[in-house]
Protein backbone atom coordinates (compact mmCIF):
# COMPACT_ATOMS: atom_id res chain seq x y z
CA UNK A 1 -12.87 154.57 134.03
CA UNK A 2 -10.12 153.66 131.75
CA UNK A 3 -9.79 154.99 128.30
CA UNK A 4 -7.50 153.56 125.46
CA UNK A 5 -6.79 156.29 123.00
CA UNK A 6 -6.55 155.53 119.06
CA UNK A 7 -2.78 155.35 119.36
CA UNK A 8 -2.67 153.26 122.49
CA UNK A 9 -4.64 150.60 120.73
CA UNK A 10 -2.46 150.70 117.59
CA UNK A 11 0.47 150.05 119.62
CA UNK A 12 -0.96 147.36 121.27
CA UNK A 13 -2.29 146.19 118.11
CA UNK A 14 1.26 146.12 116.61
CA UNK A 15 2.74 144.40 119.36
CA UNK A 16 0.38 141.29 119.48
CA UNK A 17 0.83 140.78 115.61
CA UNK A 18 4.36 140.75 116.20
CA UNK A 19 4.21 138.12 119.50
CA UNK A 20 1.88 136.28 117.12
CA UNK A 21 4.84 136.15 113.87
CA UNK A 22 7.46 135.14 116.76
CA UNK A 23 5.02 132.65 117.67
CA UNK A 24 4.70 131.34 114.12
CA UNK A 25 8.64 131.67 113.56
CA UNK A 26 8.97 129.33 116.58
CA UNK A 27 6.63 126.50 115.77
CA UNK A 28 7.93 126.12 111.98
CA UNK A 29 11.51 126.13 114.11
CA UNK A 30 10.03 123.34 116.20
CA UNK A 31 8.26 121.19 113.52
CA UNK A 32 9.64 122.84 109.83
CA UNK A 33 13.37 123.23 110.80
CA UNK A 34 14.80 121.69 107.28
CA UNK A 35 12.18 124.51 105.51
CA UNK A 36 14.29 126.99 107.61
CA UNK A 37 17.31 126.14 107.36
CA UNK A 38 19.87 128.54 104.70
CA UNK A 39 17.56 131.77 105.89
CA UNK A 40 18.92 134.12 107.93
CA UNK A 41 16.71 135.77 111.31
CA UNK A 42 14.97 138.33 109.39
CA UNK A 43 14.24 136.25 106.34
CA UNK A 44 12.45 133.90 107.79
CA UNK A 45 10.46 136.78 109.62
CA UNK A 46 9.62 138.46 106.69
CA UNK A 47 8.31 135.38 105.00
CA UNK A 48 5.95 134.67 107.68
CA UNK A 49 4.51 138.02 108.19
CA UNK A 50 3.74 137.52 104.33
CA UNK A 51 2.18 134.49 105.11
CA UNK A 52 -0.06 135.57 107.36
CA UNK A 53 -1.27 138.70 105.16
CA UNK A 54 -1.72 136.12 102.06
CA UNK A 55 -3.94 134.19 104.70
CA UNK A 56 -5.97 137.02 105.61
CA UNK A 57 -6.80 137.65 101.98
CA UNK A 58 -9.12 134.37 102.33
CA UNK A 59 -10.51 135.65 105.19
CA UNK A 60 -9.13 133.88 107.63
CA UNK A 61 -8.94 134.85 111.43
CA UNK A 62 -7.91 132.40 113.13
CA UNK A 63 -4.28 132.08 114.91
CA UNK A 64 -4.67 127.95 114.13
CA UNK A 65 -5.38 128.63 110.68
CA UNK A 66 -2.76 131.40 110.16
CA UNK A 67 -0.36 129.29 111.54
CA UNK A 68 -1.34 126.49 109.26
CA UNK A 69 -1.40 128.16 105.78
CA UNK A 70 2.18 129.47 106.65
CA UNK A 71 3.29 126.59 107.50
CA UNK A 72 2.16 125.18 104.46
CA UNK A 73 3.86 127.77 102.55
CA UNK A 74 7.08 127.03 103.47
CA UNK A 75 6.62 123.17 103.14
CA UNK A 76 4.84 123.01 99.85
CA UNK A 77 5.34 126.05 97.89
CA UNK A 78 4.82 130.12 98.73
CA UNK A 79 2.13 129.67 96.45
CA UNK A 80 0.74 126.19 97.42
CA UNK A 81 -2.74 128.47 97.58
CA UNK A 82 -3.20 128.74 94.32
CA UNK A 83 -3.71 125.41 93.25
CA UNK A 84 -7.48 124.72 92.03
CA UNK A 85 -7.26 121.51 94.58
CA UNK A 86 -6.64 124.02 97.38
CA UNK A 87 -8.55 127.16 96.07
CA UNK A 88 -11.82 125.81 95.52
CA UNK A 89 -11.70 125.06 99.64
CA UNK A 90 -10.29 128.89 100.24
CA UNK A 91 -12.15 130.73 98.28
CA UNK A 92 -15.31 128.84 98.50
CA UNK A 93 -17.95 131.34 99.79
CA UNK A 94 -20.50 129.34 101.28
CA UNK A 95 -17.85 127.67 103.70
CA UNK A 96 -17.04 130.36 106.37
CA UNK A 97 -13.52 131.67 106.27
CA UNK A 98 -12.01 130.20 109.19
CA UNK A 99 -13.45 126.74 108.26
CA UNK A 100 -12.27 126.53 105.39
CA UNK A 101 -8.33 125.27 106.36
CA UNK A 102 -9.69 122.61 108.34
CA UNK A 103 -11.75 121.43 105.63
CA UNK A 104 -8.88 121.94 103.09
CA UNK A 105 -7.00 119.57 104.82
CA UNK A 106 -9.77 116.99 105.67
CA UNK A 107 -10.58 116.84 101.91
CA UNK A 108 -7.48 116.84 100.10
CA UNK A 109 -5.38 113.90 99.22
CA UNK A 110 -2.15 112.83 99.48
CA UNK A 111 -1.60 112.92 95.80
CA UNK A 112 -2.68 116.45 96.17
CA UNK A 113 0.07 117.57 98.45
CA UNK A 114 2.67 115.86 96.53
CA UNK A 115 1.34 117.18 92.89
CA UNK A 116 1.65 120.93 94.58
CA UNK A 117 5.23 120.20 95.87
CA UNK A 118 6.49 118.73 92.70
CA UNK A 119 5.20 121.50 90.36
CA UNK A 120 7.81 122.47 87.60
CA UNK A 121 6.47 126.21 88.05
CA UNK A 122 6.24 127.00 91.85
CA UNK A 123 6.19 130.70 92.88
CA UNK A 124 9.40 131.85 94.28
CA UNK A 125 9.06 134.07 97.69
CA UNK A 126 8.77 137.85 96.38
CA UNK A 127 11.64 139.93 95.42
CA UNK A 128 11.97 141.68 98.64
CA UNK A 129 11.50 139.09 101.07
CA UNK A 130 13.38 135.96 98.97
């Protein structure tokens, strides 16, 4: 029988959330490139592994929805989340977590999206990551 120790998993663990970021980076490369464009390598990295933690805070699971709230982030705003528009879809506890993007962007409106971009007081990235 095969046994993973604690370590073993954590490695393993560390290495598929890191595939997963690549796999992020690449698809805002493919379909974001003008959001991308001015950062350097690990910028960009940094950013999305931020992303996906400030995903997770809603609960959210899922590699499609992950994917989808970062993107977001660098399209609209870092902080496109907290909009009442958006949050009352993300934060909304009788919708489970990892429905709750898809339902986000079923409800939502065009105007929406546009009032969010064109805020006069969007977040800036954080400090450490800008």
């Amino acid at each position: 029988m095969l046994f993973i120790r604690k370590e073993q998993m954590t490695v393993f663990q560390e290495k598929a959330e890191q595939d997963f970021i690549a796999s992020v980076v690449k698809q805002l490369r493919f379909s974001h490139e003008a959001a991308l464009k001015d950062l350097d390598e690990d910028k960009i990295y940094k950013r999305v592994e931020y992303g996906i933690g400030r995903a997770r805070k809603y609960g959210m699971t899922w590699k499609n929805n992950l994917t989808a709230f970062v993107n977001l982030m660098f399209e609209i705003a870092p902080d496109f989340d907290v909009f009442p528009v958006f949050q009352k879809y993300l934060t909304d506890e009788t919708i489970p977590p990892n429905d709750r993007m898809g339902l986000l962007l079923k409800e939502t409106s065009e105007d929406d999206w546009l009032n969010a971009l064109n805020a006069p007081a969007q977040m800036k990235w954080p400090d450490d990551i800008a």
